[in-house]
Protein backbone atom coordinates (compact mmCIF):
# COMPACT_ATOMS: atom_id res chain seq x y z
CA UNK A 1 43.23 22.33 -48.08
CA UNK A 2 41.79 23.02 -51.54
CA UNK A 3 38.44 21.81 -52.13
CA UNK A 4 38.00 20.00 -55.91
CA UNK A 5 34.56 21.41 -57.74
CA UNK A 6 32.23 18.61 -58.15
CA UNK A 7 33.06 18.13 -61.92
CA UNK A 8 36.07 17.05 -61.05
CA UNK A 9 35.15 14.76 -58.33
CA UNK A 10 35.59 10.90 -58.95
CA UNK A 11 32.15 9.79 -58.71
CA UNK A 12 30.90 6.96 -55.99
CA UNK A 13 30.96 3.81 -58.31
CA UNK A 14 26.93 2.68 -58.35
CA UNK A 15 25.47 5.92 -57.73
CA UNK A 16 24.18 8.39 -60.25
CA UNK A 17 24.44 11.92 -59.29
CA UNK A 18 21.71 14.21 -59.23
CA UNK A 19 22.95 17.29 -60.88
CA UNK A 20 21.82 20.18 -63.07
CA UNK A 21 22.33 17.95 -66.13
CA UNK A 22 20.34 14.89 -64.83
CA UNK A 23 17.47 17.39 -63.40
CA UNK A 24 17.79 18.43 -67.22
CA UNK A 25 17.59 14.67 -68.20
CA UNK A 26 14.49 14.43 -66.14
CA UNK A 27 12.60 17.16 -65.91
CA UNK A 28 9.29 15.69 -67.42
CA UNK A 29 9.64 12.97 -64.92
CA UNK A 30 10.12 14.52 -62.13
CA UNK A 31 7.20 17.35 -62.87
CA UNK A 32 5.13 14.37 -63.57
CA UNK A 33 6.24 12.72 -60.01
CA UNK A 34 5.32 16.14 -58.11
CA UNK A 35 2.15 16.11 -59.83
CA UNK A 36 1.21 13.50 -57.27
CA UNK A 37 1.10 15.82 -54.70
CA UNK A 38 -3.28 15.81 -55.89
CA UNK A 39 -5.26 12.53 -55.35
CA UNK A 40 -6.86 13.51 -58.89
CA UNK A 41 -3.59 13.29 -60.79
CA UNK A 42 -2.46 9.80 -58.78
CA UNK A 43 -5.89 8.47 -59.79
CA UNK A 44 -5.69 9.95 -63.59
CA UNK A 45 -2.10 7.99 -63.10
CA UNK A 46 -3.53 4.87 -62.28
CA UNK A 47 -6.55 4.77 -64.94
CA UNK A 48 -4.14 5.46 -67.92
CA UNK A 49 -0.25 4.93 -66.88
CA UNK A 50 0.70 5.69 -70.89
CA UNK A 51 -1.75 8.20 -71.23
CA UNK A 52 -0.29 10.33 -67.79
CA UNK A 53 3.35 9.36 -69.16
CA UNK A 54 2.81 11.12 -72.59
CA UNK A 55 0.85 13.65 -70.93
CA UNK A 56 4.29 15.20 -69.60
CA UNK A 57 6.01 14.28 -72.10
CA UNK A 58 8.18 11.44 -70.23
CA UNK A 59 11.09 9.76 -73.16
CA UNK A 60 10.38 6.31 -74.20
CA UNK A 61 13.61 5.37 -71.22
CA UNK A 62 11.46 7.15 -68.49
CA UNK A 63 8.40 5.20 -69.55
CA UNK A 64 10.07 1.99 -69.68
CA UNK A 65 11.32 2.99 -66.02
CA UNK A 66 8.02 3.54 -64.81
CA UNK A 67 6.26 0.86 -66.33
CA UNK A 68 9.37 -1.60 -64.84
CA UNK A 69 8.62 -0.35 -61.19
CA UNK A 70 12.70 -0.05 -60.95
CA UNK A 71 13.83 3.09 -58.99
CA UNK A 72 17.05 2.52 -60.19
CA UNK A 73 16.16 2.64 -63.49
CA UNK A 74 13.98 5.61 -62.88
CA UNK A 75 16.91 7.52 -60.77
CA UNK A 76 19.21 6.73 -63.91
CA UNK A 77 16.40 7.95 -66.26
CA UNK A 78 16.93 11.38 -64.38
CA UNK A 79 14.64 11.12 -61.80
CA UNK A 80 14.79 12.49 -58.14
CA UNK A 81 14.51 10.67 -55.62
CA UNK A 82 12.38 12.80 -53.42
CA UNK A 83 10.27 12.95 -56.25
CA UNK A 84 9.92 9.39 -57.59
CA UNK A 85 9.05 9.06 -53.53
CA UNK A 86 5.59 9.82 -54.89
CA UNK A 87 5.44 7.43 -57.65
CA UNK A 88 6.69 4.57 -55.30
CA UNK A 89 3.68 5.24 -52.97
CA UNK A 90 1.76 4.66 -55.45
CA UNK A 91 2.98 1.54 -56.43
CA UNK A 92 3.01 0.42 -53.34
CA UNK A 93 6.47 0.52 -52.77
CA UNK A 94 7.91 1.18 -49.42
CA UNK A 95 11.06 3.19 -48.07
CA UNK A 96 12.32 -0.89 -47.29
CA UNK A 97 11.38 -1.55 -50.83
CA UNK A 98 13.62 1.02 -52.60
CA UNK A 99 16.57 0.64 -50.18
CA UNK A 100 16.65 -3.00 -50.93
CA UNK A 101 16.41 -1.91 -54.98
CA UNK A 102 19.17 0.85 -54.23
CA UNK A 103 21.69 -2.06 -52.20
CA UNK A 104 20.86 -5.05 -54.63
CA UNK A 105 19.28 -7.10 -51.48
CA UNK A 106 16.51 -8.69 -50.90
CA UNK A 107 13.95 -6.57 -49.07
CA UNK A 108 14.14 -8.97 -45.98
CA UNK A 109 17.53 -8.95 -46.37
CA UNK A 110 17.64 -5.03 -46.17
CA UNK A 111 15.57 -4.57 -43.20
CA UNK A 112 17.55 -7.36 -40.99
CA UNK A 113 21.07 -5.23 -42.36
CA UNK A 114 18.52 -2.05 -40.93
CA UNK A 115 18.16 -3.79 -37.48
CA UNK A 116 21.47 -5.17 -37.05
CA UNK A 117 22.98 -1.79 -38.04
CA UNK A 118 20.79 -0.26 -35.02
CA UNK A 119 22.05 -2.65 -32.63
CA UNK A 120 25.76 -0.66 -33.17
């Protein structure tokens, strides 16, 4: 059976696909995101938010991502999720939190469809 190159692919209806033209599309978020691998940076972050966004250079749809808290929006802005990882921990967010933005649920909502899905 022939396998169909990726371009050609249908995509999966809701999900954005991380490829070389969204790491493109995001490339000053996501090098900001890995920044956060140093306490100083996620500090500097959290003192100035606009000041670390134009900093790296982040488009005024990345910003507007970031300042929303929406991983979604952030993901569709370019950004990678094992990057943006970073940037939720900093907000606070947890792995519940972005699975429940991801699905459209409610985060208690998410982790009782987590715990029923672990009783099967």
């Amino acid at each position: 059976m022939r396998q169909t190159p990726h371009a050609e692919q249908a995509p999966i209806p809701g999900t954005t696909i991380f490829d070389g033209r969204m790491a493109m599309k995001g490339y000053a978020l996501n090098k900001m995101c890995f920044s956060f691998n140093e306490k100083a940076n996620r500090d500097a972050f959290l003192q100035d938010e606009e000041g670390y966004m134009d900093r790296y250079g982040l488009n005024e749809e990345q910003k507007q991502a970031v300042r929303s808290r929406v991983v979604l929006a952030m993901i569709a802005a370019g950004g990678n999720i094992y990057y943006l990882a970073k940037l939720a921990g900093i907000f606070g967010l947890t792995v519940q939190d972005v699975g429940a933005q991801q699905t459209g649920m409610s985060v208690e909502d998410f982790k009782a469809m987590l715990v029923e899905a672990g009783r099967h």
